[in-house]
N, C-alpha and C. Protein backbone atom coordinates (compact mmCIF):
# COMPACT_ATOMS: atom_id res chain seq x y z
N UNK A 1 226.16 113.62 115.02
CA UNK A 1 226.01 112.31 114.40
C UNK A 1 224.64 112.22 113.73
N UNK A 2 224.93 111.96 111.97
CA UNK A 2 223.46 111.38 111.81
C UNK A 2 223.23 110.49 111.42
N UNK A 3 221.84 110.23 111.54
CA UNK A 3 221.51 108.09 110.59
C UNK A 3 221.04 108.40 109.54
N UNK A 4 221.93 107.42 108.66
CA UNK A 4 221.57 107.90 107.29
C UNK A 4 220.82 106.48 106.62
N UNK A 5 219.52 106.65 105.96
CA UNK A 5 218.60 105.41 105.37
C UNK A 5 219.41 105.29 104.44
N UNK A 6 219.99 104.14 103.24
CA UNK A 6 219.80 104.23 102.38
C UNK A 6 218.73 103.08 101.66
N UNK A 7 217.46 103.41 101.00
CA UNK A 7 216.75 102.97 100.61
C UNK A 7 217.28 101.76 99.40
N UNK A 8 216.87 100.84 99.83
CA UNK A 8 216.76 99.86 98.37
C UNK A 8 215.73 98.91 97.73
N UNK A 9 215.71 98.94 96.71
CA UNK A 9 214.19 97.75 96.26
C UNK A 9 214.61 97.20 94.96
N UNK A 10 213.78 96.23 94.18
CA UNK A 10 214.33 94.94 93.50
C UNK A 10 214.57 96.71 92.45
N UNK A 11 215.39 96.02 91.70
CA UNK A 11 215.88 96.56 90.15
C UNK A 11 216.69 97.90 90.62
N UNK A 12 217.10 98.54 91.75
CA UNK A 12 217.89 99.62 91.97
C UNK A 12 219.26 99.70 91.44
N UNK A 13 219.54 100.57 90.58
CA UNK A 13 221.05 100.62 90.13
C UNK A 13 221.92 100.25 91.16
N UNK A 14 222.66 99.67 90.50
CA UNK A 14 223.37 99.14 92.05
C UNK A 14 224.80 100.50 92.20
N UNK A 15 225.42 101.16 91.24
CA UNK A 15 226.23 102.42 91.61
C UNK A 15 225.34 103.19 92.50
N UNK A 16 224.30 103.60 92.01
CA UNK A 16 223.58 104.46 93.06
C UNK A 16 222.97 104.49 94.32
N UNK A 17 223.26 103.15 94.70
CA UNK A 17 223.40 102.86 96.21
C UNK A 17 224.59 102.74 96.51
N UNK A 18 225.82 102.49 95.81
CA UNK A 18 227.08 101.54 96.63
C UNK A 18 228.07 103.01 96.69
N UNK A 19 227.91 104.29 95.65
CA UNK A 19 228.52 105.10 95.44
C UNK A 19 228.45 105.81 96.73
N UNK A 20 227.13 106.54 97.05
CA UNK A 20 226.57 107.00 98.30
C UNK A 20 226.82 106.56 99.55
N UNK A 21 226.75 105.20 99.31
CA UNK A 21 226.99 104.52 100.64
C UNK A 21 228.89 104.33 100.84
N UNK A 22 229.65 104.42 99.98
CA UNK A 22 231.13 104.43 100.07
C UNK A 22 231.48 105.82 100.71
N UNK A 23 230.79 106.76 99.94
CA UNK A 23 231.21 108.19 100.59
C UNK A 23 230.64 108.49 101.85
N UNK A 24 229.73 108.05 102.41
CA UNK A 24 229.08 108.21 103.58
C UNK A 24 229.46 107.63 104.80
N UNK A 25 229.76 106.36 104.32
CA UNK A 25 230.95 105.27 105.18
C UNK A 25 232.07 105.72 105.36
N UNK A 26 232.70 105.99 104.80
CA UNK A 26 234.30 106.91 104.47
C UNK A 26 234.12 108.28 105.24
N UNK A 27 233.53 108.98 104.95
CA UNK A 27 232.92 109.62 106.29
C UNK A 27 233.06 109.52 107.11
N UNK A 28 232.01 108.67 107.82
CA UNK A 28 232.01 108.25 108.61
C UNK A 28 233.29 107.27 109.58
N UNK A 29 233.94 106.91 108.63
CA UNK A 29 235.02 106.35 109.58
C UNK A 29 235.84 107.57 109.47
N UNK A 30 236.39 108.26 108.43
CA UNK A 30 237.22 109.50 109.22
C UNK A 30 236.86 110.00 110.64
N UNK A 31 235.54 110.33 110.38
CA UNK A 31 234.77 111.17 111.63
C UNK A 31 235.65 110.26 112.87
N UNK A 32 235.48 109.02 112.80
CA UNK A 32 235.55 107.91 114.07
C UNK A 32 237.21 108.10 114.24
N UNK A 33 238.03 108.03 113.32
CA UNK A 33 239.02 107.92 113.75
C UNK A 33 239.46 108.96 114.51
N UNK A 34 238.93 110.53 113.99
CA UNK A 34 239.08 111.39 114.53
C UNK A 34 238.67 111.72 115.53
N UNK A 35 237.97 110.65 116.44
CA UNK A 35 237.24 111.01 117.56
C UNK A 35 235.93 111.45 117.64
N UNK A 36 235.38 111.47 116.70
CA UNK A 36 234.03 112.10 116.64
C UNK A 36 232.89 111.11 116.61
N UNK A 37 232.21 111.38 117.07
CA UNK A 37 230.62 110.01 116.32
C UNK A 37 230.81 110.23 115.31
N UNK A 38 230.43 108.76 114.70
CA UNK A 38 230.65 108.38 113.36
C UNK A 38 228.98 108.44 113.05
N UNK A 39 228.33 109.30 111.81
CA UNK A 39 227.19 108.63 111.37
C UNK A 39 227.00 107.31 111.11
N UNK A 40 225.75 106.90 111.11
CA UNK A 40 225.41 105.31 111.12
C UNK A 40 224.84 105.32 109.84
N UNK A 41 225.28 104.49 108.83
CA UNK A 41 224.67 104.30 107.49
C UNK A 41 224.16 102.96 107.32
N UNK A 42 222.59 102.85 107.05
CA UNK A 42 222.20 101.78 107.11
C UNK A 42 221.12 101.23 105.53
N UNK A 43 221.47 100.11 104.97
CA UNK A 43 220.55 99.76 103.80
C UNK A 43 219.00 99.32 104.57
N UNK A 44 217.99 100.25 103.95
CA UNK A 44 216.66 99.87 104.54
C UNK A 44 215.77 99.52 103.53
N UNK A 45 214.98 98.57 103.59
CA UNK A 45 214.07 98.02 102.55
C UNK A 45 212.75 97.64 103.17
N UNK A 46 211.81 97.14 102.29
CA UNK A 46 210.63 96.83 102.64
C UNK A 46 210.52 95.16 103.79
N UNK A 47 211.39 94.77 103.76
CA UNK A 47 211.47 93.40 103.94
C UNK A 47 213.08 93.07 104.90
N UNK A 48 213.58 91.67 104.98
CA UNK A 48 214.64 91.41 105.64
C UNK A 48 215.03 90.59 104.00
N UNK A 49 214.24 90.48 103.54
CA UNK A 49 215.04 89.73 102.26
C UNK A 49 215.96 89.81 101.55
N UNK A 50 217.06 89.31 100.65
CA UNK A 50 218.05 90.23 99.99
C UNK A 50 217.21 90.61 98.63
N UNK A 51 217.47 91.68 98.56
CA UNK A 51 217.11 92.62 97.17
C UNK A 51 218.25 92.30 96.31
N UNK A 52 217.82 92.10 95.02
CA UNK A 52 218.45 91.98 93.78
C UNK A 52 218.50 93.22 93.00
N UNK A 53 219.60 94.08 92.65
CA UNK A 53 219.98 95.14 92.33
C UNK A 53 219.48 94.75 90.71
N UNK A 54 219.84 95.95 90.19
CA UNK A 54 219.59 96.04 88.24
C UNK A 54 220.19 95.03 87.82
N UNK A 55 221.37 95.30 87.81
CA UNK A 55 222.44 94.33 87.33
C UNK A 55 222.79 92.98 87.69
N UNK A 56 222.25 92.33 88.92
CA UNK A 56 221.74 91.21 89.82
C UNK A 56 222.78 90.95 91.17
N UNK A 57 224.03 92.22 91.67
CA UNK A 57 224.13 92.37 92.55
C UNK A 57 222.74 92.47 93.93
N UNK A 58 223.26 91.27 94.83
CA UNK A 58 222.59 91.39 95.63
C UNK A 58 222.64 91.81 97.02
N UNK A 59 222.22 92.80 98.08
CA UNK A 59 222.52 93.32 99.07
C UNK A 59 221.29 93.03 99.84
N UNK A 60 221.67 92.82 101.51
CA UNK A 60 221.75 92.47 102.37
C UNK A 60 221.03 93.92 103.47
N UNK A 61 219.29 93.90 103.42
CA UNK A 61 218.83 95.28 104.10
C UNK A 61 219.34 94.75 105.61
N UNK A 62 220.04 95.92 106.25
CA UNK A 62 220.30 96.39 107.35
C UNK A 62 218.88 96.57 108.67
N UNK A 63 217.66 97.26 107.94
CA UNK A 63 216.69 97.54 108.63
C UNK A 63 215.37 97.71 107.55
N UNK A 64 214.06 97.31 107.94
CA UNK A 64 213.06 97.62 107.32
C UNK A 64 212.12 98.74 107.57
N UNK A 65 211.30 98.95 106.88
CA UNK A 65 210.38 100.16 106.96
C UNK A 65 209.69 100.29 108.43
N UNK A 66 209.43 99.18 109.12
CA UNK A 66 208.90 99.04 110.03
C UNK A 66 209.64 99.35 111.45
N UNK A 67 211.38 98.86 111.55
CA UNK A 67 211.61 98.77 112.47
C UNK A 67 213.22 99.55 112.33
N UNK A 68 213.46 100.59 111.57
CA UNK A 68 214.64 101.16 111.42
C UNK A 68 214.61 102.52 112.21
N UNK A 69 215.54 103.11 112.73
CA UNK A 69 215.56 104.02 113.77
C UNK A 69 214.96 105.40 113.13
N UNK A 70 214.84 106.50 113.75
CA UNK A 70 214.80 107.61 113.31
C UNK A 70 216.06 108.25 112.14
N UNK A 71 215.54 108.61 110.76
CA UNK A 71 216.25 109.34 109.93
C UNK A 71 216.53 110.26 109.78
N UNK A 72 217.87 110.98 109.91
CA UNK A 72 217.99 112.34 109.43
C UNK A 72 218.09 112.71 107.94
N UNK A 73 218.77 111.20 107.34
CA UNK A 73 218.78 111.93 105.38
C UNK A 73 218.54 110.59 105.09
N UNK A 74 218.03 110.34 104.29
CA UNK A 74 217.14 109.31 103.68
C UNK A 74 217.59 109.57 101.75
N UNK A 75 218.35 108.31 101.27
CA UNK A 75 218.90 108.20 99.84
C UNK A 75 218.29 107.56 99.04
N UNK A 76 217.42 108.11 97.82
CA UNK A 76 216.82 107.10 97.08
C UNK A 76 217.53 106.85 96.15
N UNK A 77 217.36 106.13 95.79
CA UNK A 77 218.78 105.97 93.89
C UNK A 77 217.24 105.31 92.96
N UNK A 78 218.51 105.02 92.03
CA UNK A 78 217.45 105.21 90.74
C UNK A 78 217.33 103.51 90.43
N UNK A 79 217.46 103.57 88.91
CA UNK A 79 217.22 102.05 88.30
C UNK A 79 215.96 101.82 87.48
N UNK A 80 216.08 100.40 86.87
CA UNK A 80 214.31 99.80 86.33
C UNK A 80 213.72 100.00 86.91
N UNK A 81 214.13 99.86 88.65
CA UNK A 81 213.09 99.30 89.37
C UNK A 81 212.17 100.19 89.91
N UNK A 82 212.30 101.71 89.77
CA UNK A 82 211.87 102.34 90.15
C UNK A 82 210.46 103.29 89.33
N UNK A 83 210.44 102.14 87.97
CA UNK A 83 208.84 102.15 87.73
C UNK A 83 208.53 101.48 88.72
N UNK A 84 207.89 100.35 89.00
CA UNK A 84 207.54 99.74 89.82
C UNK A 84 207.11 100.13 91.27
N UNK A 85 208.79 100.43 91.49
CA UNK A 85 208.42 101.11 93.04
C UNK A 85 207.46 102.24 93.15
N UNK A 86 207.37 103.32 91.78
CA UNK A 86 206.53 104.37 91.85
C UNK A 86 204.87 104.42 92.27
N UNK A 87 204.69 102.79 91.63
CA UNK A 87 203.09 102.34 91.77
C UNK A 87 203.34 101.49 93.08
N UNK A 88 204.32 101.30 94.14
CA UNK A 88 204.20 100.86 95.62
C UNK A 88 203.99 101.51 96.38
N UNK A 89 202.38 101.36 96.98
CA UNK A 89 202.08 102.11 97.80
C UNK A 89 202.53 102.20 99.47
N UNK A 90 203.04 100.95 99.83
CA UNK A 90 203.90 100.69 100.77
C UNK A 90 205.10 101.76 100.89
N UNK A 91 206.25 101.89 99.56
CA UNK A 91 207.24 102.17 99.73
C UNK A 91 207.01 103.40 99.48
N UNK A 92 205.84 104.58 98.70
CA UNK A 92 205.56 105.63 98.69
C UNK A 92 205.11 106.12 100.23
N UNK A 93 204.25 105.48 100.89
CA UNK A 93 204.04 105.90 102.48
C UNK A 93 205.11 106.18 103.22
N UNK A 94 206.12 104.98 103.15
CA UNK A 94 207.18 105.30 103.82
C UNK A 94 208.15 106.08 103.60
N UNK A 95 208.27 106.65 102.42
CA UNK A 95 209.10 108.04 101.37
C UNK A 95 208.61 109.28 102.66
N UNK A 96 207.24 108.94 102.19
CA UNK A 96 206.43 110.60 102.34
C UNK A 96 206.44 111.24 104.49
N UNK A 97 206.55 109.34 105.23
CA UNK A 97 206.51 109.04 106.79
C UNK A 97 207.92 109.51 106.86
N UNK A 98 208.83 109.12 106.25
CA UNK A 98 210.18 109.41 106.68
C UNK A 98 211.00 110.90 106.31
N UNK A 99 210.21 111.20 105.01
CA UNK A 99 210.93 112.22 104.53
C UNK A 99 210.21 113.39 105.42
N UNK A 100 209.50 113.63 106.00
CA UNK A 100 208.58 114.62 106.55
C UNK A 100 209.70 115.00 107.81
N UNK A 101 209.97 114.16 108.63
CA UNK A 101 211.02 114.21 109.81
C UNK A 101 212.33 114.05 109.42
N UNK A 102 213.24 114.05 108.06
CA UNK A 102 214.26 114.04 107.68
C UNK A 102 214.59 115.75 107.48
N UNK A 103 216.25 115.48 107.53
CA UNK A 103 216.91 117.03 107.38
C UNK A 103 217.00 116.60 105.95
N UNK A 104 217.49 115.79 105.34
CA UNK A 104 217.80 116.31 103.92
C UNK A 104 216.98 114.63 103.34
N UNK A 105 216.70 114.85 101.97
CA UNK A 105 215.83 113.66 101.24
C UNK A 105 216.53 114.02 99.63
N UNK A 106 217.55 112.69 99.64
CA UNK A 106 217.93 112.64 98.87
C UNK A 106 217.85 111.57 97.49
N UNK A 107 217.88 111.86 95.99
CA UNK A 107 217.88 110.94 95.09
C UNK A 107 218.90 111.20 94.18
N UNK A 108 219.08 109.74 93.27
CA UNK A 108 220.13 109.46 92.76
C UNK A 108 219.19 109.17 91.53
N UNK A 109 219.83 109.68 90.34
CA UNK A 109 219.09 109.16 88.89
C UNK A 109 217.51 109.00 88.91
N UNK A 110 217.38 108.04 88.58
CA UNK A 110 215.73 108.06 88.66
C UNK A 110 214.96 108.06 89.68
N UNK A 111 216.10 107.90 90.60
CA UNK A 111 214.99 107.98 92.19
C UNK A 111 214.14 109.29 91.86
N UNK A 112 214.77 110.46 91.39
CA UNK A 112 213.61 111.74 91.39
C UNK A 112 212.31 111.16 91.02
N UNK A 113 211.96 110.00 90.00
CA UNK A 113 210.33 109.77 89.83
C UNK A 113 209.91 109.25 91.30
N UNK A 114 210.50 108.38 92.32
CA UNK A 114 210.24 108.35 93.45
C UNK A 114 209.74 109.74 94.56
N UNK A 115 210.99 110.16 94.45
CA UNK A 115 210.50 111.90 95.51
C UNK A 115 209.17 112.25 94.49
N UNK A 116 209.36 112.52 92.94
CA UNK A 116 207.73 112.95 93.15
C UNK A 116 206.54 112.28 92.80
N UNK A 117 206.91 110.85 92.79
CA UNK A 117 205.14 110.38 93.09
C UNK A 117 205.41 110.30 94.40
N UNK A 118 205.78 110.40 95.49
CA UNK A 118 205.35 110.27 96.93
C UNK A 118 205.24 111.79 96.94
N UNK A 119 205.13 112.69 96.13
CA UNK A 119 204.85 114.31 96.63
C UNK A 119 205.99 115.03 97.57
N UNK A 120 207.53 114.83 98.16
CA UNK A 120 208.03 115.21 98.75
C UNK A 120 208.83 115.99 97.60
N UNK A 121 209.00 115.76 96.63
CA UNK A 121 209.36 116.77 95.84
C UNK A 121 208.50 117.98 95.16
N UNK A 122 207.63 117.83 95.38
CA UNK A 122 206.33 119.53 95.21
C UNK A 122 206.70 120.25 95.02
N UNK A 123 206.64 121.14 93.81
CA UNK A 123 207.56 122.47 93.89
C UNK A 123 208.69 122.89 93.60
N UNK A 124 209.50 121.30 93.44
CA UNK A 124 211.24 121.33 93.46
C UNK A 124 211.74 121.68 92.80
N UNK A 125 212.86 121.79 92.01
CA UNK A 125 213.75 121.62 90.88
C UNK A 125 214.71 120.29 91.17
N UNK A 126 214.41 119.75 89.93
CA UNK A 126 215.02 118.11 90.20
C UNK A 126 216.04 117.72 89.45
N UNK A 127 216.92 116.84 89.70
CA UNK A 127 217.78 116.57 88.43
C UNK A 127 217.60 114.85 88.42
N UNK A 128 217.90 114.22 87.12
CA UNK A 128 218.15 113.19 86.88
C UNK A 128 218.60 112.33 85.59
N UNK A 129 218.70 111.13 85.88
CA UNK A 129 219.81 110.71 84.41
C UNK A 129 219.40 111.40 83.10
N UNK A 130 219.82 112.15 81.92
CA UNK A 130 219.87 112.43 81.14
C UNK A 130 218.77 111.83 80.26
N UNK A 131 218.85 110.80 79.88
CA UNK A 131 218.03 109.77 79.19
C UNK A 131 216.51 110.28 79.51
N UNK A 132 216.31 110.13 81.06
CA UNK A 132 214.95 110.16 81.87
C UNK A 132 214.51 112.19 82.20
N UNK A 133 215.22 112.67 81.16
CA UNK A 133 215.09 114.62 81.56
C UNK A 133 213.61 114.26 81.01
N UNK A 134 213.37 114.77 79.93
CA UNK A 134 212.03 114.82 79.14
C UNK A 134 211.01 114.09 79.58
N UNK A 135 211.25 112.59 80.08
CA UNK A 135 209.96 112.03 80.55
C UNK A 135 209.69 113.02 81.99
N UNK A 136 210.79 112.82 82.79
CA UNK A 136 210.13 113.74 83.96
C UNK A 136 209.78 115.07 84.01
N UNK A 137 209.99 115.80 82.89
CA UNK A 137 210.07 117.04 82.54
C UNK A 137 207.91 117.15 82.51
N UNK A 138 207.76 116.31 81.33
CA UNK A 138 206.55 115.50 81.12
C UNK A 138 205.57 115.17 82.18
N UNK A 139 206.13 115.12 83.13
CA UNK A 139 204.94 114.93 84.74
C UNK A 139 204.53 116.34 84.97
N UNK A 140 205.96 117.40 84.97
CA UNK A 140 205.58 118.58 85.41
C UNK A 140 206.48 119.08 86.19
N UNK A 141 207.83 118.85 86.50
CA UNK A 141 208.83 118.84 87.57
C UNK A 141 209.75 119.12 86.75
N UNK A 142 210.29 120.35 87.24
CA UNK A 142 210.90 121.60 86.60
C UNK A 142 212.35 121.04 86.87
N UNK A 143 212.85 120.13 85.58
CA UNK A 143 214.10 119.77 85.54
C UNK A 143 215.12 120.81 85.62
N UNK A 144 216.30 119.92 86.05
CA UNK A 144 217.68 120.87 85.87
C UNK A 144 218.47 119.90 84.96
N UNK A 145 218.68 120.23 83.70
CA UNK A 145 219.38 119.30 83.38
C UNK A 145 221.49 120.13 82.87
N UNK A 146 221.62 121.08 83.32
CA UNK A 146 222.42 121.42 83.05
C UNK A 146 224.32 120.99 84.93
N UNK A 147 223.50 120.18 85.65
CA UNK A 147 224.16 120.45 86.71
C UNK A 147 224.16 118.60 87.77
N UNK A 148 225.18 118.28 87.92
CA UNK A 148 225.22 116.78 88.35
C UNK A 148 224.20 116.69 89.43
N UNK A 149 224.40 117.92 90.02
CA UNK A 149 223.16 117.47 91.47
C UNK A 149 222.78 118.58 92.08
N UNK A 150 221.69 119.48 92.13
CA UNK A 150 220.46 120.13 92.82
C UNK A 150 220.12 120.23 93.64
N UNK A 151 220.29 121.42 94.78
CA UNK A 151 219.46 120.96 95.65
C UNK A 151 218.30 122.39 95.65
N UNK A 152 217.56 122.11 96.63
CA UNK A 152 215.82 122.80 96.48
C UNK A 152 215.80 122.53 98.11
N UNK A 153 215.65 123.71 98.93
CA UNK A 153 215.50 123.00 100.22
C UNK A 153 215.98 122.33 100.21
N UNK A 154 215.38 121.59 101.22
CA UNK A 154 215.91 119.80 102.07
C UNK A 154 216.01 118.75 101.17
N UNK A 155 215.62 118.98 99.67
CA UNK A 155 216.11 117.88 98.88
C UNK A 155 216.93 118.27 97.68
N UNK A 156 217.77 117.18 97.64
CA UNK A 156 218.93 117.33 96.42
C UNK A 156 218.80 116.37 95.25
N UNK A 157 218.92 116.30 94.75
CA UNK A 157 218.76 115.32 93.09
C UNK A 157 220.23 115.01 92.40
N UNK A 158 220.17 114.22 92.20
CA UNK A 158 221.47 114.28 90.91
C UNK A 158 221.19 113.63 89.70
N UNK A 159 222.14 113.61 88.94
CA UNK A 159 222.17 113.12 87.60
C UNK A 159 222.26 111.73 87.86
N UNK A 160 222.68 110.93 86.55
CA UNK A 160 222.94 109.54 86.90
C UNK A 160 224.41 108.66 87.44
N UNK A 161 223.99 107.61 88.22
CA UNK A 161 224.62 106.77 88.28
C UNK A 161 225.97 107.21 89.11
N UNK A 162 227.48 107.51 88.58
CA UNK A 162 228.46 108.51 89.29
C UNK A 162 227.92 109.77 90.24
N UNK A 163 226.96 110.40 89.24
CA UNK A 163 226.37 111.63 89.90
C UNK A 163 225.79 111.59 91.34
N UNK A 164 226.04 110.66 91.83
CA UNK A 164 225.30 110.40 93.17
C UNK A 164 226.44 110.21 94.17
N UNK A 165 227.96 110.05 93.47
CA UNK A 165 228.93 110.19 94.47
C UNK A 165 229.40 111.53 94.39
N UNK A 166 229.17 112.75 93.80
CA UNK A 166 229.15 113.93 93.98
C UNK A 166 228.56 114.64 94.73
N UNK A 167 227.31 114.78 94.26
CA UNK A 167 225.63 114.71 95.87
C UNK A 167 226.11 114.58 96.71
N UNK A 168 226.95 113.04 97.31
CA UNK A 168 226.92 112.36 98.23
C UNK A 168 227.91 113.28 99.59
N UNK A 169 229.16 113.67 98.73
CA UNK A 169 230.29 114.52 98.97
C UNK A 169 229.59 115.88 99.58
N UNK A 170 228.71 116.41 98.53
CA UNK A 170 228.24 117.74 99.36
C UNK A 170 227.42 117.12 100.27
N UNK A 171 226.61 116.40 100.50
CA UNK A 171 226.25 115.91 101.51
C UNK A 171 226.92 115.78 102.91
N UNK A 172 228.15 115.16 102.49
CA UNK A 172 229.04 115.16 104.06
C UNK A 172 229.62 116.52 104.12
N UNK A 173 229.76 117.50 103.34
CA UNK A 173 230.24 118.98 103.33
C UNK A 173 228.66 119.76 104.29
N UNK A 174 227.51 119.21 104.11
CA UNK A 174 226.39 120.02 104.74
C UNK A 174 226.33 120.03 105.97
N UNK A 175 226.66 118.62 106.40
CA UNK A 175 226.24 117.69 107.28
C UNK A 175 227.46 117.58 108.36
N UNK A 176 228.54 117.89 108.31
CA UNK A 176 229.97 118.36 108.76
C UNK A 176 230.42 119.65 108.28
N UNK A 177 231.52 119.71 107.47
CA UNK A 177 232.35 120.80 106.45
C UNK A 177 232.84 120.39 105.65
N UNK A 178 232.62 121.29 104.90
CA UNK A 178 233.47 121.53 103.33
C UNK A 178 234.74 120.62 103.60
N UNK A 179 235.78 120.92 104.77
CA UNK A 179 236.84 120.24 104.93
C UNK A 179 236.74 118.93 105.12
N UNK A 180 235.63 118.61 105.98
CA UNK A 180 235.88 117.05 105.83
C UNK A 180 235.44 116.54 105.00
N UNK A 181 234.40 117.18 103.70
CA UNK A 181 234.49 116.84 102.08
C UNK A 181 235.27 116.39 101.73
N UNK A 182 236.32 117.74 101.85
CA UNK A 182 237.64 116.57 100.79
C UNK A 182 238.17 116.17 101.51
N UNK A 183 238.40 115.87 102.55
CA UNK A 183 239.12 114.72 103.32
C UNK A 183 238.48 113.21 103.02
N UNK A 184 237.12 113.79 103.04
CA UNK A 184 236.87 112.26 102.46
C UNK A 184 237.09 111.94 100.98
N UNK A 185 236.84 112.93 99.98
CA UNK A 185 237.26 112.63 98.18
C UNK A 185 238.46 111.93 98.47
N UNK A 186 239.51 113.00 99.18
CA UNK A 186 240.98 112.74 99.40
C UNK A 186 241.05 110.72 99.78
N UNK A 187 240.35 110.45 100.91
CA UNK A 187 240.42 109.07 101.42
C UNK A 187 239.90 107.83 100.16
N UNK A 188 238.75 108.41 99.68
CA UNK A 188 238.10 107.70 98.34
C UNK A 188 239.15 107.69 97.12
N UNK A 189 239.51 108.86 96.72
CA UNK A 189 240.73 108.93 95.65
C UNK A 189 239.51 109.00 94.47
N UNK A 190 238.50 109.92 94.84
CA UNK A 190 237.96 110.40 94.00
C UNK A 190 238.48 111.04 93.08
N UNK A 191 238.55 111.34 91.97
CA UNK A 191 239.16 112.40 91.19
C UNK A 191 238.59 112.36 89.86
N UNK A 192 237.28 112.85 89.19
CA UNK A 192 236.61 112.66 88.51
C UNK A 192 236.83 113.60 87.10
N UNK A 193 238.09 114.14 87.50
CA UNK A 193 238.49 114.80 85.84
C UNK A 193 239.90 114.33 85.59
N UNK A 194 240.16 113.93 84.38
CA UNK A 194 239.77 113.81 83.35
C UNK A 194 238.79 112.37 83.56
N UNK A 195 237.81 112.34 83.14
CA UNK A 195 236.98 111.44 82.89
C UNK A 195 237.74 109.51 82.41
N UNK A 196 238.68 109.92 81.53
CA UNK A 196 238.80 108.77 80.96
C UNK A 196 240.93 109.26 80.28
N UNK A 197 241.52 108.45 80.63
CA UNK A 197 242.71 108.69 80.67
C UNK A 197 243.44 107.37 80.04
N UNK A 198 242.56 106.40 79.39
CA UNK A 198 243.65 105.16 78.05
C UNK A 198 244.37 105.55 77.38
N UNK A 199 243.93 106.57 76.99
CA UNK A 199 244.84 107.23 75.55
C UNK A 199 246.33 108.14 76.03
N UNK A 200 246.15 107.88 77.38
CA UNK A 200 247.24 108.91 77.93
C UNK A 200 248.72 107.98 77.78
């Protein structure tokens, strides 16, 4: 069984938390039905306040920086908001406090400018939304832009937005098996090719 953070703060795409957190949940209840501990997936923020997503979905933190249990994978996602968050020195401490004792440290779209101004990405190969390759390329962080999601060691990256319910999948494939991967796609009714099917 593991506890999984998922991080949120004002302006966070709201797919790139809700995507992660569907596949992780889904997961997790297979696991349960099947008898197994279920990982615990929890929204953690700076505060008890509700955070206002990009789009002005608002969610409801589970636990704060201060008083949330021990993490094994810790999810950043992307968004506006994560200029902002980059210059929070609060929410960079707690990146760099949590990710140090985490098995895997994960981001979604622009969260990668998060992993590397808190320095837990050092060294990495990163991926993220398309749009944002070149600026991060530009810090010095040896993009991948040919691949939805990356991993480097203990941290994985993805592309944007969808790309974080792909991640998310190998994630429960690392973290369990491959099989209960697609057991969970299978439960989600993931099925991400053909992309777009009106014209059919």
């Amino acid at each position: 069984m593991s506890t999984i953070g998922v991080l949120v703060f004002d302006g966070a795409e709201e797919l790139d938390v809700v995507g992660p957190w569907e596949v992780l949940t889904a997961s997790a209840a297979l696991l349960e039905r099947d008898g197994a501990p279920p990982d615990r997936v929890l929204l953690v923020a700076a505060g008890t306040e509700p955070v206002r997503c990009r789009k002005g979905m608002r969610v409801l933190p589970d636990a704060t920086f201060a008083d949330h249990p021990p993490l094994d994978v810790v999810i950043v996602p992307g968004g506006d908001g994560t200029l902002l968050a980059s210059a929070d020195p609060a929410l960079l401490e707690w990146l760099v406090r949590v990710g140090a004792g985490a098995t895997w440290v994960a981001s979604v779209c622009t969260g990668a400018l998060l992993l590397h101004a808190s320095g837990l990405a050092a060294g990495r190969r990163l991926a993220t939304h398309r749009v944002f390759e070149d600026r991060l390329a530009e810090l010095g962080v040896d993009v991948v832009r040919d691949a939805r999601w990356v991993a480097d060691g203990n941290v994985v990256s993805s592309q944007g937005v969808s790309a974080g319910i792909d991640m998310a999948l190998w994630l429960v494939g690392q973290l369990h098996s491959p099989r209960h991967a697609r057991a969970t796609q299978r439960y989600i009714q993931y099925d991400p090719a053909p992309p777009y099917q009106a014209d059919v």
